[in-house]
PDB file of N, CA and C in Angstrom:
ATOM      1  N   UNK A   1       0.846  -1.181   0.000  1.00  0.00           N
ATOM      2  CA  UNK A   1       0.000   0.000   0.000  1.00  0.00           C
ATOM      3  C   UNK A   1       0.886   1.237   0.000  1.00  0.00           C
ATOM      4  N   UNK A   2       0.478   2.251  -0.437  1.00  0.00           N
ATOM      5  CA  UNK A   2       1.293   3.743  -0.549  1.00  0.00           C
ATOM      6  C   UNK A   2       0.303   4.663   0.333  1.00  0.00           C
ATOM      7  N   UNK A   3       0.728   5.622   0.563  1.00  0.00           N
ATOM      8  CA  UNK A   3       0.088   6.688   1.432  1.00  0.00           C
ATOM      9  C   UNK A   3      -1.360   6.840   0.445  1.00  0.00           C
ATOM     10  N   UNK A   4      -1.624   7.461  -0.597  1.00  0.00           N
ATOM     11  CA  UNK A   4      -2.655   7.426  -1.343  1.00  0.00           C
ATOM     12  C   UNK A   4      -3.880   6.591  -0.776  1.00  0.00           C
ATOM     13  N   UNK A   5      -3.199   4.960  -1.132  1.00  0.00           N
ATOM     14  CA  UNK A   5      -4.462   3.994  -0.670  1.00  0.00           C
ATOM     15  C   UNK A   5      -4.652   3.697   1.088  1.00  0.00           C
ATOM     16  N   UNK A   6      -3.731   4.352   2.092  1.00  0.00           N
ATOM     17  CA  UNK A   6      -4.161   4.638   3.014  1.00  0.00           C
ATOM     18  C   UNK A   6      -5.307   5.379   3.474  1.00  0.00           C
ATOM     19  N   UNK A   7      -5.051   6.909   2.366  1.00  0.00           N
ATOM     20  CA  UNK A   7      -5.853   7.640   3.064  1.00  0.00           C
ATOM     21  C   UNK A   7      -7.600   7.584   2.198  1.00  0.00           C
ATOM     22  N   UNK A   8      -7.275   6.788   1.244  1.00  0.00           N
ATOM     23  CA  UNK A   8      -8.700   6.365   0.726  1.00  0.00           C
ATOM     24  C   UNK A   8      -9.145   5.268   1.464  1.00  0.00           C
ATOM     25  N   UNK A   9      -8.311   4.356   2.276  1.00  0.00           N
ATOM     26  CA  UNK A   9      -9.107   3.496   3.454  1.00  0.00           C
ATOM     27  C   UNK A   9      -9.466   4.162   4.518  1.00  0.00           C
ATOM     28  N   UNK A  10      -8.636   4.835   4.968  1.00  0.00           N
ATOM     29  CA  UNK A  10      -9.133   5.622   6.524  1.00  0.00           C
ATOM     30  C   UNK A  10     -10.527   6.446   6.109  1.00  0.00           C
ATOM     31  N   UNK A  11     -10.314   7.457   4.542  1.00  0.00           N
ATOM     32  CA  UNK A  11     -11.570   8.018   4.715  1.00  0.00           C
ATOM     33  C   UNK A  11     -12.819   7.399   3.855  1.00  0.00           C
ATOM     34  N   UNK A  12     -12.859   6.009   3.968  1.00  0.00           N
ATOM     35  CA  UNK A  12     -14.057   5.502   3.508  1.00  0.00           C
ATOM     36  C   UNK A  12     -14.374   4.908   4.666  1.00  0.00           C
ATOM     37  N   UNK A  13     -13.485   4.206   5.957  1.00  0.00           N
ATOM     38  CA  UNK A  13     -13.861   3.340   6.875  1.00  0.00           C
ATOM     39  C   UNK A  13     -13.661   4.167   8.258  1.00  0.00           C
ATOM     40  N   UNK A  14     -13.311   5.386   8.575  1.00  0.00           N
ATOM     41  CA  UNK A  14     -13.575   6.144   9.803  1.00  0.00           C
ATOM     42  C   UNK A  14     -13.782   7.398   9.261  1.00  0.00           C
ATOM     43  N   UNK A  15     -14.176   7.761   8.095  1.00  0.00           N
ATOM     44  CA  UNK A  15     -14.328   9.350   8.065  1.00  0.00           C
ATOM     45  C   UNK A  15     -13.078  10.428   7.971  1.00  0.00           C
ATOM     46  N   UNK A  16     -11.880   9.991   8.148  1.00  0.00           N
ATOM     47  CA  UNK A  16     -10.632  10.598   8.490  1.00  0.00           C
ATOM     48  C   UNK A  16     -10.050  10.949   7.111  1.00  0.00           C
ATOM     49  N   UNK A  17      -9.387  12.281   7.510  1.00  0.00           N
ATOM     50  CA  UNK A  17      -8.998  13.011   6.616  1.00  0.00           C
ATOM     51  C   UNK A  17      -7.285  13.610   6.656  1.00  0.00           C
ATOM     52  N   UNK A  18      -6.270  13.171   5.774  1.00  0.00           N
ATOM     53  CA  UNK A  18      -4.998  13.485   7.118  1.00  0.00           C
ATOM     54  C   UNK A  18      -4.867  15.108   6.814  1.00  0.00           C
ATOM     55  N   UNK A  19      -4.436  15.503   8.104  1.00  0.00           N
ATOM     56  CA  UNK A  19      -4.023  16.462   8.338  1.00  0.00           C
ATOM     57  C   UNK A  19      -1.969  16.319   8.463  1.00  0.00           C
ATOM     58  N   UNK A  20      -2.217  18.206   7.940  1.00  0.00           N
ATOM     59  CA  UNK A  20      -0.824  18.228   7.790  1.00  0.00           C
ATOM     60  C   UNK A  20      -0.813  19.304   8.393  1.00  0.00           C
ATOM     61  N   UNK A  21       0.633  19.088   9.405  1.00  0.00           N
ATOM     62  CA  UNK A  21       0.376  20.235  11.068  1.00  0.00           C
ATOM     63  C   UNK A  21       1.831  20.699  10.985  1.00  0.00           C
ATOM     64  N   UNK A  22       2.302  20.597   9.751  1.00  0.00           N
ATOM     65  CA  UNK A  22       4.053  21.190  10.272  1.00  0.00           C
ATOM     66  C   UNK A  22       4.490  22.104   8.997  1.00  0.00           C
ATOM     67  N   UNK A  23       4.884  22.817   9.122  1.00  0.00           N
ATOM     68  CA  UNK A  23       5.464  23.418   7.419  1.00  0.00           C
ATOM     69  C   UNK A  23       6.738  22.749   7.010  1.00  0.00           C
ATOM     70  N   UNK A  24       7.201  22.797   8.524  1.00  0.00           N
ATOM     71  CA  UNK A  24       8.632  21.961   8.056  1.00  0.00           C
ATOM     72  C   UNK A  24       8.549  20.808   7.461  1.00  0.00           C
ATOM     73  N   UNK A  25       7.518  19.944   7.605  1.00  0.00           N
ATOM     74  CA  UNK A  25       7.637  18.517   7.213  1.00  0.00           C
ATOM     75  C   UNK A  25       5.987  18.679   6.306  1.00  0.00           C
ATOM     76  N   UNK A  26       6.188  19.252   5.177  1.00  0.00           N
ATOM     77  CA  UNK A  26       5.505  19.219   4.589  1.00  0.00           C
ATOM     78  C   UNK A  26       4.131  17.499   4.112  1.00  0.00           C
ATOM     79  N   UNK A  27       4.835  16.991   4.616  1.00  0.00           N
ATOM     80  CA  UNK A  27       4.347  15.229   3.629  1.00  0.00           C
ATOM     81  C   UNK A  27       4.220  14.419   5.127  1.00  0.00           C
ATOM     82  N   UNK A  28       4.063  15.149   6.120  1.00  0.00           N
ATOM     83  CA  UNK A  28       4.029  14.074   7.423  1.00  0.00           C
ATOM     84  C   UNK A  28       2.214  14.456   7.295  1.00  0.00           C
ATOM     85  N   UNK A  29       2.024  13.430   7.781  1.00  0.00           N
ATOM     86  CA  UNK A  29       0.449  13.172   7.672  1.00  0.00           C
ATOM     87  C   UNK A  29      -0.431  12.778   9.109  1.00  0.00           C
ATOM     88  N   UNK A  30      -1.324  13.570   9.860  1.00  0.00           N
ATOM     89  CA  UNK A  30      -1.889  12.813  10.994  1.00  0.00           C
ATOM     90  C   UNK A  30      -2.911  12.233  10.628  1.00  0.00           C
ATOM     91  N   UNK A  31      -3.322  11.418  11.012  1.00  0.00           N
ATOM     92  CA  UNK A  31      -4.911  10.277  11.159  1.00  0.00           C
ATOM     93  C   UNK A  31      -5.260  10.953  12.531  1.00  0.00           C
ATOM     94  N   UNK A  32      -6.339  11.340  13.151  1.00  0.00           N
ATOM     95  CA  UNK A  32      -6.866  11.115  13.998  1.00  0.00           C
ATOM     96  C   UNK A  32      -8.348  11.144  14.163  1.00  0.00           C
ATOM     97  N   UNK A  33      -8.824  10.600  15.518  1.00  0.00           N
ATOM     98  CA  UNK A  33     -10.532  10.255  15.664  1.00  0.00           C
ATOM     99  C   UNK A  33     -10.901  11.659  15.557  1.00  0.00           C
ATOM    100  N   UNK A  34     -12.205  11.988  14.802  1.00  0.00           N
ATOM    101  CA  UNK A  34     -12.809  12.827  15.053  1.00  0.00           C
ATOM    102  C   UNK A  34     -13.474  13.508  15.728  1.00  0.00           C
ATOM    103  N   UNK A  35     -13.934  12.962  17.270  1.00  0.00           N
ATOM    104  CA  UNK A  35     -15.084  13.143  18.446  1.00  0.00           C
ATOM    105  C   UNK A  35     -13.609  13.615  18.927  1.00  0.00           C
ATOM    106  N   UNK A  36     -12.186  12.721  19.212  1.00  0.00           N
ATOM    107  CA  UNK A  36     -11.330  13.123  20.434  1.00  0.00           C
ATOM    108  C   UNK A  36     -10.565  13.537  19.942  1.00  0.00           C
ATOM    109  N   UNK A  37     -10.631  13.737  18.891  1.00  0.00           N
ATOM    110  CA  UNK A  37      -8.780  14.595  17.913  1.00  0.00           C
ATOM    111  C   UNK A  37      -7.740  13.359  18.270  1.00  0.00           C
ATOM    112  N   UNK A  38      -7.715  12.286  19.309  1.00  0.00           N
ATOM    113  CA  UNK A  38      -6.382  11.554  19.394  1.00  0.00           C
ATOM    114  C   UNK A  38      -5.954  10.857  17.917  1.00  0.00           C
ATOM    115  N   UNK A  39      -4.836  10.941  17.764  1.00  0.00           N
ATOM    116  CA  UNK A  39      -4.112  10.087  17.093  1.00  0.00           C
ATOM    117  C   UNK A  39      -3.850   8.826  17.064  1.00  0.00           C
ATOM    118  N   UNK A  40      -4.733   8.470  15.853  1.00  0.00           N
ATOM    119  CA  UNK A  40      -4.325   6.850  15.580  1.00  0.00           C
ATOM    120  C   UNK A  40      -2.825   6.292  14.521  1.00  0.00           C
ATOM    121  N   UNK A  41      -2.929   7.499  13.639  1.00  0.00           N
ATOM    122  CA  UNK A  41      -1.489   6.842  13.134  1.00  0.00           C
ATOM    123  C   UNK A  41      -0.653   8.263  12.346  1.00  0.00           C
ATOM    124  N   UNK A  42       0.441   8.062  12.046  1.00  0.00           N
ATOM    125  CA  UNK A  42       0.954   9.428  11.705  1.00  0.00           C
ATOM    126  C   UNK A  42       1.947   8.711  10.328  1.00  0.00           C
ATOM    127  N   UNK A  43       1.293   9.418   9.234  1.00  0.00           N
ATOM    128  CA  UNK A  43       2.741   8.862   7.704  1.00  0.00           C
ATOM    129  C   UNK A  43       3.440   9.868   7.636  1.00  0.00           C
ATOM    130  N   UNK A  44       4.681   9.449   7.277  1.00  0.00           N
ATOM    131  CA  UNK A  44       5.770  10.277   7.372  1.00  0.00           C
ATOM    132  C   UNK A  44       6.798   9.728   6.125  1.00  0.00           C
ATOM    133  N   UNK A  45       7.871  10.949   5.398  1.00  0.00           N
ATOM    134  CA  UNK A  45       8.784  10.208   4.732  1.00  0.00           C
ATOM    135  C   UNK A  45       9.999  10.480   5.106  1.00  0.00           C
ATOM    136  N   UNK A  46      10.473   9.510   5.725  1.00  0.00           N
ATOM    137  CA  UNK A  46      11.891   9.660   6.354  1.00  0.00           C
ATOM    138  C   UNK A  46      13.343   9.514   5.442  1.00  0.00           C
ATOM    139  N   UNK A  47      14.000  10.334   5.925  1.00  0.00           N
ATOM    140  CA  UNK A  47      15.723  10.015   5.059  1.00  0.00           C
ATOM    141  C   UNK A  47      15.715   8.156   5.532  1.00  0.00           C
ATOM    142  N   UNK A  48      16.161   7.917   4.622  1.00  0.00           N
ATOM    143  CA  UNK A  48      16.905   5.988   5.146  1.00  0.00           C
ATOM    144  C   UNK A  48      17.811   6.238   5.812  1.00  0.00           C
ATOM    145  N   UNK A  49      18.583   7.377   5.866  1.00  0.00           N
ATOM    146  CA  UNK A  49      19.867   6.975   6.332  1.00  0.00           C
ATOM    147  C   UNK A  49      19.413   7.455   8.180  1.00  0.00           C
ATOM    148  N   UNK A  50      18.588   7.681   8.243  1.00  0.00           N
ATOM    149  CA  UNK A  50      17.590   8.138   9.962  1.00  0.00           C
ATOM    150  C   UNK A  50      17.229   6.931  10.669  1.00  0.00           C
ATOM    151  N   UNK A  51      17.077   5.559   9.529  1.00  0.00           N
ATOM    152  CA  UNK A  51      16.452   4.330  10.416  1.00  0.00           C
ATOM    153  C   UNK A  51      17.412   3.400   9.732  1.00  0.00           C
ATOM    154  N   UNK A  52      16.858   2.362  10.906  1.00  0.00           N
ATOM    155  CA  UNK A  52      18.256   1.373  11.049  1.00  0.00           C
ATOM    156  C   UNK A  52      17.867   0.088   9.520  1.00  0.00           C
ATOM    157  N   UNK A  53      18.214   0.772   8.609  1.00  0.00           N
ATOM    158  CA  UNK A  53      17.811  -0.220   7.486  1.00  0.00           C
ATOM    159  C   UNK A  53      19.259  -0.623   6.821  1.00  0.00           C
ATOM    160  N   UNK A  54      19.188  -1.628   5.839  1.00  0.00           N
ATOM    161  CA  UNK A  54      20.426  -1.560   5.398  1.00  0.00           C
ATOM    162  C   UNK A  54      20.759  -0.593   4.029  1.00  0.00           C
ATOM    163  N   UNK A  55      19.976  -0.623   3.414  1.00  0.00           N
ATOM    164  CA  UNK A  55      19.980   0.361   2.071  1.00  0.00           C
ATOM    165  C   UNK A  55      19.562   1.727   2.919  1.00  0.00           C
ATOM    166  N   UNK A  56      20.582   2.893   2.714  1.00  0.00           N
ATOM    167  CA  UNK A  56      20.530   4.119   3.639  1.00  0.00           C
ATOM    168  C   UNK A  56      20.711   5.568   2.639  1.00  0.00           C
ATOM    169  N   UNK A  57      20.019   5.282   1.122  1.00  0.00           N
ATOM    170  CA  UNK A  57      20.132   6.364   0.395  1.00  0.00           C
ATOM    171  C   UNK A  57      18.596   6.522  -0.031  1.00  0.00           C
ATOM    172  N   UNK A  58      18.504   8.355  -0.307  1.00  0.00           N
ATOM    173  CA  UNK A  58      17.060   7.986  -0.848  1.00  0.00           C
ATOM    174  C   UNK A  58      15.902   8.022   1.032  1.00  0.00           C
ATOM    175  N   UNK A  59      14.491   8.155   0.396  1.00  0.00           N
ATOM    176  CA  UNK A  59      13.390   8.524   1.329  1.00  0.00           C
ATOM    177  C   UNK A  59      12.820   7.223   1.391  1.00  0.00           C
ATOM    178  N   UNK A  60      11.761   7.124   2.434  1.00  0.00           N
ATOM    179  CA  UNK A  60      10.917   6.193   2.443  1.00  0.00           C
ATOM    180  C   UNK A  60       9.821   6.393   3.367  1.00  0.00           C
ATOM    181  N   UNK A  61       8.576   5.832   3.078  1.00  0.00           N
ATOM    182  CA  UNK A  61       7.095   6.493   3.570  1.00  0.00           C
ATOM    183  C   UNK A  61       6.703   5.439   4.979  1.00  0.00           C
ATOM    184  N   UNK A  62       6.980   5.820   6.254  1.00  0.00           N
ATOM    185  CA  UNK A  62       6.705   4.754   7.048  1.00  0.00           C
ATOM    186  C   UNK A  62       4.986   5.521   7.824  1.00  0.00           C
ATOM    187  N   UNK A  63       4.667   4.687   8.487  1.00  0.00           N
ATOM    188  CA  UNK A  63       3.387   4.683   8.925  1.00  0.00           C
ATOM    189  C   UNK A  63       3.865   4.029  10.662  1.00  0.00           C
ATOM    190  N   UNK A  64       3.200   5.547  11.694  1.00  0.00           N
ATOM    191  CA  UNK A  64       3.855   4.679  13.037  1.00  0.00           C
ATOM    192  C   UNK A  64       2.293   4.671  13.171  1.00  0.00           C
ATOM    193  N   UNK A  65       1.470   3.344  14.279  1.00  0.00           N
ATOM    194  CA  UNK A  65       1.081   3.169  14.640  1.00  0.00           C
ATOM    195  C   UNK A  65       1.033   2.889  16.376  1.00  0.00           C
ATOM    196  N   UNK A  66      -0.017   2.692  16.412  1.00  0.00           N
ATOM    197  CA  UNK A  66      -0.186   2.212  18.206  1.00  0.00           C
ATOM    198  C   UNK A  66      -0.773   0.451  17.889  1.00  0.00           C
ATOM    199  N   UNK A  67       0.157   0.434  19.026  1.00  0.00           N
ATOM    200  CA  UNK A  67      -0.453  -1.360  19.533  1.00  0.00           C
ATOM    201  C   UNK A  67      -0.101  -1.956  20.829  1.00  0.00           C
ATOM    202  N   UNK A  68      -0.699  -3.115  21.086  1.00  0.00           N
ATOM    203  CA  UNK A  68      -0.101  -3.638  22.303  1.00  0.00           C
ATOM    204  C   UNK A  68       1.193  -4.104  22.573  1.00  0.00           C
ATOM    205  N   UNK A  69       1.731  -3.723  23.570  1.00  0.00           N
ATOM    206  CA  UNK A  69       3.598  -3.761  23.475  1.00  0.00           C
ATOM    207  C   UNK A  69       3.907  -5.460  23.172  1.00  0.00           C
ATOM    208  N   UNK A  70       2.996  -6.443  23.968  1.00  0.00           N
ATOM    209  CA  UNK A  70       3.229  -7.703  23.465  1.00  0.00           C
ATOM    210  C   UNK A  70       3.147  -7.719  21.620  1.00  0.00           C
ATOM    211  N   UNK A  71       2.140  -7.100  20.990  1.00  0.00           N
ATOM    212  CA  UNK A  71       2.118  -7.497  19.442  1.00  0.00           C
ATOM    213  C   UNK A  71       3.691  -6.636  18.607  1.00  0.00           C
ATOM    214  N   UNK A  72       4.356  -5.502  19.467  1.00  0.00           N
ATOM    215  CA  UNK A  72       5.213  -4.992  19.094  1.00  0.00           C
ATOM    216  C   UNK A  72       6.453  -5.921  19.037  1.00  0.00           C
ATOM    217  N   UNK A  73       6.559  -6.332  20.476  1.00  0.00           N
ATOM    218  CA  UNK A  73       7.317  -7.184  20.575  1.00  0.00           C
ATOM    219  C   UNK A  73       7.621  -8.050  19.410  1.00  0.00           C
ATOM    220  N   UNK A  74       6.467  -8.716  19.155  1.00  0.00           N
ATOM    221  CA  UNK A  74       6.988  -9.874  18.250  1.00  0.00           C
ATOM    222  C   UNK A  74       6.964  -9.596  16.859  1.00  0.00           C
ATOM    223  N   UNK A  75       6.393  -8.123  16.371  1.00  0.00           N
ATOM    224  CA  UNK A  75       6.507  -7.837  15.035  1.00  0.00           C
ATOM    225  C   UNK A  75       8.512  -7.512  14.603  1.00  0.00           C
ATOM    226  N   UNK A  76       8.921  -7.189  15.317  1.00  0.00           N
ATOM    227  CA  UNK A  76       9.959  -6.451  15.436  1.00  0.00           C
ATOM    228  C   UNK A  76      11.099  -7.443  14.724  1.00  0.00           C
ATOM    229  N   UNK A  77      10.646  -8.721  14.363  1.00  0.00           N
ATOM    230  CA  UNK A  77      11.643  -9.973  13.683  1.00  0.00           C
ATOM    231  C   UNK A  77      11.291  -9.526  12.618  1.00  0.00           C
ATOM    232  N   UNK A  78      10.689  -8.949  12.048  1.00  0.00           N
ATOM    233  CA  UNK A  78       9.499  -8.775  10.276  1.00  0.00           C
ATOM    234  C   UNK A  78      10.659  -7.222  10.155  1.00  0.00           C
ATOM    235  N   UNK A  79      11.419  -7.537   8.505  1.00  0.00           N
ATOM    236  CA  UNK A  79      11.935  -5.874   8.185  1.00  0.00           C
ATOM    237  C   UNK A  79      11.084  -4.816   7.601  1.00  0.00           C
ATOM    238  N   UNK A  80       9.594  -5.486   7.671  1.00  0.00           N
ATOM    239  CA  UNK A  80       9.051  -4.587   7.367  1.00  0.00           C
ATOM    240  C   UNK A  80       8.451  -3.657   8.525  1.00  0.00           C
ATOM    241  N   UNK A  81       8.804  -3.665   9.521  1.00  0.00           N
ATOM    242  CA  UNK A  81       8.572  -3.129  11.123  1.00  0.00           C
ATOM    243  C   UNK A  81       9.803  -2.769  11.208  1.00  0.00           C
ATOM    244  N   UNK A  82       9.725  -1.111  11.711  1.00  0.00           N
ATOM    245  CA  UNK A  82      10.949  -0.499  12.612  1.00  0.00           C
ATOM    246  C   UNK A  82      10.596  -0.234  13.677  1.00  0.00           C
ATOM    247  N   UNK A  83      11.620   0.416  14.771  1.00  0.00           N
ATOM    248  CA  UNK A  83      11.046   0.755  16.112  1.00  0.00           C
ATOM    249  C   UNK A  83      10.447   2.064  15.781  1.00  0.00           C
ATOM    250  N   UNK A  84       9.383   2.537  16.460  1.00  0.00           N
ATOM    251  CA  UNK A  84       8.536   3.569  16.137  1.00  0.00           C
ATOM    252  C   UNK A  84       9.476   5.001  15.995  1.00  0.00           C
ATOM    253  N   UNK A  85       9.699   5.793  14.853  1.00  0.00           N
ATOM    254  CA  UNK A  85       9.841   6.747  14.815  1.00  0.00           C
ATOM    255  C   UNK A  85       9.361   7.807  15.411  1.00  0.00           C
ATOM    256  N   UNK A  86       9.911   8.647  16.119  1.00  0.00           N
ATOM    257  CA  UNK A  86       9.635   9.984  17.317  1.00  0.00           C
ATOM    258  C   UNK A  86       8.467   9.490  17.811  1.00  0.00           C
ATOM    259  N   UNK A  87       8.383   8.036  17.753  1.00  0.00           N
ATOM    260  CA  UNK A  87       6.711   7.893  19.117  1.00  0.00           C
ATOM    261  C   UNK A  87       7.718   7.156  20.301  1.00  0.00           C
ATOM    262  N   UNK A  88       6.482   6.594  21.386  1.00  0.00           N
ATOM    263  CA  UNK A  88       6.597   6.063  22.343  1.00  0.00           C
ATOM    264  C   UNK A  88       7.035   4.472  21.489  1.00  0.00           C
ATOM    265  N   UNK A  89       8.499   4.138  21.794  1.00  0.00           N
ATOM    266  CA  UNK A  89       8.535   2.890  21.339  1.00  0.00           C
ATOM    267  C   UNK A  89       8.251   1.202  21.752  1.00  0.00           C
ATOM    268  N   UNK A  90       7.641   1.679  23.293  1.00  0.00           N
ATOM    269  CA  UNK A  90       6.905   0.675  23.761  1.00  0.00           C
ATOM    270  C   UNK A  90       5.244   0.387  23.167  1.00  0.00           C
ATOM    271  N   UNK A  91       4.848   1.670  23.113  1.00  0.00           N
ATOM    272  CA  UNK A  91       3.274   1.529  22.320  1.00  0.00           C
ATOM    273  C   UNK A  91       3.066   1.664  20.564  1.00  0.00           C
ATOM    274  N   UNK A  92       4.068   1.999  20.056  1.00  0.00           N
ATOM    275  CA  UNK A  92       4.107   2.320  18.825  1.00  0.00           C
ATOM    276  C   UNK A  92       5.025   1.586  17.348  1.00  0.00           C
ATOM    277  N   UNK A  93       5.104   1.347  16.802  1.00  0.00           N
ATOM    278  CA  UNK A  93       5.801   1.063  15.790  1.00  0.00           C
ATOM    279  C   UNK A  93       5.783   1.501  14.238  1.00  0.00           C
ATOM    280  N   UNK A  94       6.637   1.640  13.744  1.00  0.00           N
ATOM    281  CA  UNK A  94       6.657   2.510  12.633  1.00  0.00           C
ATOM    282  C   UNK A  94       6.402   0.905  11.413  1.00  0.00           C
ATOM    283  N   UNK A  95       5.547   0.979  10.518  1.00  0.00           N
ATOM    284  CA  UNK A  95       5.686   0.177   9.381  1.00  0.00           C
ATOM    285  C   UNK A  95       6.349   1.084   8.182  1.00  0.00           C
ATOM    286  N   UNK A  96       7.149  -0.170   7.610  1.00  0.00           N
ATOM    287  CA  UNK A  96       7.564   0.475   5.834  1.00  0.00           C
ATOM    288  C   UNK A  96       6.153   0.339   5.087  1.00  0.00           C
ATOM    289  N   UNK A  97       6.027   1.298   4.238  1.00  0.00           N
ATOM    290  CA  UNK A  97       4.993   0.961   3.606  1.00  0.00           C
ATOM    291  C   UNK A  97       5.425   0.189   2.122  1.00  0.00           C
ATOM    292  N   UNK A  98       6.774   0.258   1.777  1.00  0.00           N
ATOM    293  CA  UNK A  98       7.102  -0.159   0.415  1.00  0.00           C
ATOM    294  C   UNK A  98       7.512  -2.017   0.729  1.00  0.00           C
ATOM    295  N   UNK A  99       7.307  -2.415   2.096  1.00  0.00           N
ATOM    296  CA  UNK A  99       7.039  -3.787   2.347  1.00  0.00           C
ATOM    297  C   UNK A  99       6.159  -4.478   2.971  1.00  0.00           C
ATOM    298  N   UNK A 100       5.290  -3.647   3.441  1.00  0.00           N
ATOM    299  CA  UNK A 100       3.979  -4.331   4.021  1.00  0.00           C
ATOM    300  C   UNK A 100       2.638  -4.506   2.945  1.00  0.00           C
ATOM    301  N   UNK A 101       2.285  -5.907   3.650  1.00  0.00           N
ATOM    302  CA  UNK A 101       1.230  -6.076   2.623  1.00  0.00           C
ATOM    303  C   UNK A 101      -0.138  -5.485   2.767  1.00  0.00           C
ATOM    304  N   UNK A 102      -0.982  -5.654   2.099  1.00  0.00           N
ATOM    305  CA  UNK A 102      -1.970  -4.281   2.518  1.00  0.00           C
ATOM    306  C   UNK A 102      -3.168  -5.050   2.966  1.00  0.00           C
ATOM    307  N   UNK A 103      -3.719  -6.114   3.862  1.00  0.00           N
ATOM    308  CA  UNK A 103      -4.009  -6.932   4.164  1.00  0.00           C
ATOM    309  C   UNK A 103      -3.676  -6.592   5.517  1.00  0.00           C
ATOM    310  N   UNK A 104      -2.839  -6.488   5.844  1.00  0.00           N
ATOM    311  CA  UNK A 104      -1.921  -6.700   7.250  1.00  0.00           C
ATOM    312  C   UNK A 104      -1.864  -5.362   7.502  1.00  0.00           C
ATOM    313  N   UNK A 105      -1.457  -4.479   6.881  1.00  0.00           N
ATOM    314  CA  UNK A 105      -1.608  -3.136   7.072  1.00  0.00           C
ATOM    315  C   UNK A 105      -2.830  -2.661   7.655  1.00  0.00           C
ATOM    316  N   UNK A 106      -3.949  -2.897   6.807  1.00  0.00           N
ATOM    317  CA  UNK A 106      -5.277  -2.001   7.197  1.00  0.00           C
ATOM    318  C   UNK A 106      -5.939  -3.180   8.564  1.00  0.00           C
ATOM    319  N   UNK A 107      -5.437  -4.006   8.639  1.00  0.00           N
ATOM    320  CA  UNK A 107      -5.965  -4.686   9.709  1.00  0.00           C
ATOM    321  C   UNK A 107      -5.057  -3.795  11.042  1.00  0.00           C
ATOM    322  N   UNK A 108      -3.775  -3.831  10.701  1.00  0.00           N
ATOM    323  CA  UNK A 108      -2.876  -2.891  12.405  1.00  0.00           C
ATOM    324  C   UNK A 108      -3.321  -1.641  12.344  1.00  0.00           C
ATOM    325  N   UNK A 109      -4.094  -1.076  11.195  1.00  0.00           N
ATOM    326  CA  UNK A 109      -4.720   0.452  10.752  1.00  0.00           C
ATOM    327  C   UNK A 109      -5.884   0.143  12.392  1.00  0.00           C
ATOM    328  N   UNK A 110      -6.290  -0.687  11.608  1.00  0.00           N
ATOM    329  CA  UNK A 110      -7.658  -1.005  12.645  1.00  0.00           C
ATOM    330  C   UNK A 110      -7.630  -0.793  13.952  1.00  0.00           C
ATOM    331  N   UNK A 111      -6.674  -1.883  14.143  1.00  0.00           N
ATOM    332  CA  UNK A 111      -5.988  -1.693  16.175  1.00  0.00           C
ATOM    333  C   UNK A 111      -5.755  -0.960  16.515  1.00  0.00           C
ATOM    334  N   UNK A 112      -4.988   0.192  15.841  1.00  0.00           N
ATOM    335  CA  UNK A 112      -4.594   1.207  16.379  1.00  0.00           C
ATOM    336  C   UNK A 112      -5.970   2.567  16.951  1.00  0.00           C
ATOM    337  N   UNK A 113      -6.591   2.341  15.781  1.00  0.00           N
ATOM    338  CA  UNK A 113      -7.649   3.029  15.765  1.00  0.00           C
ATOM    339  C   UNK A 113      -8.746   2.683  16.776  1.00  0.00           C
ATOM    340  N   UNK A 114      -8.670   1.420  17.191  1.00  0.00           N
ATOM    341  CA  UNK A 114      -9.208   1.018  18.707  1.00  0.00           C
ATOM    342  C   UNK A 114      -8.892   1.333  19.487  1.00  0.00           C
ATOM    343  N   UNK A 115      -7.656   1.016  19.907  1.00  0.00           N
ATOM    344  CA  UNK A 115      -6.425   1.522  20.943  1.00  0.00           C
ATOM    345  C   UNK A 115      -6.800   2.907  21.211  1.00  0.00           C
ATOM    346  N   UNK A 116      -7.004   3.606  20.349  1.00  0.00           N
ATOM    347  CA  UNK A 116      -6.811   5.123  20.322  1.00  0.00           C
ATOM    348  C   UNK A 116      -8.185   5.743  20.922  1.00  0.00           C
ATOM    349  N   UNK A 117      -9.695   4.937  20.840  1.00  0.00           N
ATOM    350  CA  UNK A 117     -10.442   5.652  20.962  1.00  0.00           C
ATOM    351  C   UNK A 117     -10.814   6.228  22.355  1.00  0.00           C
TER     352      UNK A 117
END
């Protein structure tokens, strides 16, 4: 999935629309509930050479989410999971979006968006 077909899932299945809250970071994206403003997930495109990948040239579009620290735990063997970028890295984890499948994606879309309410 790419940011695009994210934000055509979030706003067909919660109403959500991303917001963009920084000038500096033009392309960082918030999700959040609409009744509580909290944040369910935040896209962002990071330098490679910022996360611990092995190819470190060039951008890439990660997606941090919220989840339960046990499901973090064990995603964290998968390279398509980093440790959460500028979140809480016990509740959060950052996905690649140029390796996750989109199946699996909009389902941790989901959790988070529970988690959050």
């Amino acid at each position: 999935m790419n940011r695009t077909d994210i934000f055509e899932y979030v706003k067909n299945k919660y109403l959500t629309d991303p917001e963009y809250l920084w000038k500096k970071y033009p392309r960082y994206a918030v999700l959040r509930h609409q009744d509580s403003r909290k944040w369910y997930a935040i896209i962002m495109d990071v330098d490679k050479v910022k996360l611990d990948v092995t190819e470190d040239i060039g951008v890439e579009d990660l997606i941090d989410i919220k989840l339960p620290p046990e499901t973090i735990s064990n995603l964290h063997e998968f390279p398509e999971f980093l440790p959460a970028y500028h979140m809480n890295k016990t509740h959060w984890i950052s996905v690649r979006l140029e390796l996750a499948k989109a199946e699996e994606l909009t389902n941790l879309i989901d959790e988070s968006f529970r988690l959050t309410e």
